[in-house]
Protein backbone atom coordinates (compact mmCIF):
# COMPACT_ATOMS: atom_id res chain seq x y z
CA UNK A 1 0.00 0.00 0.00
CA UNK A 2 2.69 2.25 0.74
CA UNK A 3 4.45 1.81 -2.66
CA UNK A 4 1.40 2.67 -4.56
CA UNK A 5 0.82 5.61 -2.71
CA UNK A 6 4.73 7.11 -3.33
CA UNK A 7 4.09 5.88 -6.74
CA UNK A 8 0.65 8.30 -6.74
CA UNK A 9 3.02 11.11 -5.33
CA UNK A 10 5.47 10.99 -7.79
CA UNK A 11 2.78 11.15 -10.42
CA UNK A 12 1.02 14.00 -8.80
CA UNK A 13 4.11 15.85 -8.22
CA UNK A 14 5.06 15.21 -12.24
CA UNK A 15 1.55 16.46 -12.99
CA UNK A 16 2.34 19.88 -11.31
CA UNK A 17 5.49 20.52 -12.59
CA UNK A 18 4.22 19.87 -16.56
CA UNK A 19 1.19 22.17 -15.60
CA UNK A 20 3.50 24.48 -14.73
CA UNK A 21 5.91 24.16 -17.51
CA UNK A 22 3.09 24.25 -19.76
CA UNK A 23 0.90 27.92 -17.95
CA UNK A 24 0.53 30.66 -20.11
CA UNK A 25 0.47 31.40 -23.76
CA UNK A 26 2.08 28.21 -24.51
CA UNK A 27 -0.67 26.33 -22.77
CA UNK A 28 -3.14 28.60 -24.83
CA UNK A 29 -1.56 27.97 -28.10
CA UNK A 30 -2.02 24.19 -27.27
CA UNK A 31 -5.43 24.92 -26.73
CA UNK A 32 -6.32 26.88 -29.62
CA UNK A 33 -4.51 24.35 -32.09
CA UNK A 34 -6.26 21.57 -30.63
CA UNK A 35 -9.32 22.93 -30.97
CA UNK A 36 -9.14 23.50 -34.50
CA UNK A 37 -8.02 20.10 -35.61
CA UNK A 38 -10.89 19.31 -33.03
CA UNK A 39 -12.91 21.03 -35.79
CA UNK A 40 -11.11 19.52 -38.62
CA UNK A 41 -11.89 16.21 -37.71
CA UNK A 42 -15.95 16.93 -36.82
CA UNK A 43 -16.43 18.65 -40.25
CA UNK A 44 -13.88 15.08 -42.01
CA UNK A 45 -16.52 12.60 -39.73
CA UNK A 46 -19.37 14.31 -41.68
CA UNK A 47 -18.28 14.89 -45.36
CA UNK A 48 -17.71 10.95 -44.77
CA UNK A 49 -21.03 10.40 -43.01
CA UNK A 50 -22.78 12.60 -46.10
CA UNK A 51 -20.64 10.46 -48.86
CA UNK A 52 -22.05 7.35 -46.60
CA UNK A 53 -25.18 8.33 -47.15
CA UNK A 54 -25.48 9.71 -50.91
């Protein structure tokens, strides 16, 4: 039990520091780039779906 929990600390702990690493405009640059190929792919899924279907 012990060993999982330093294990969970360790993880935590490397969790914090990439947050850290990754604040800021770099973080929101991430965000905004994901988003759009979060858009790329929804429009891809239905020009597929619409060839599907005609």
């Amino acid at each position: 039990m012990q060993s999982q929990w330093r294990e969970h600390f360790k993880h935590s702990r490397q969790v914090t520091r990439w947050q850290l690493q990754f604040s800021g405009s770099t973080f929101q640059r991430l965000q905004q780039k994901h988003s759009m190929m979060a858009l790329l792919a929804i429009s891809s899924a239905r020009t597929a779906e619409s060839r599907k279907v005609g």
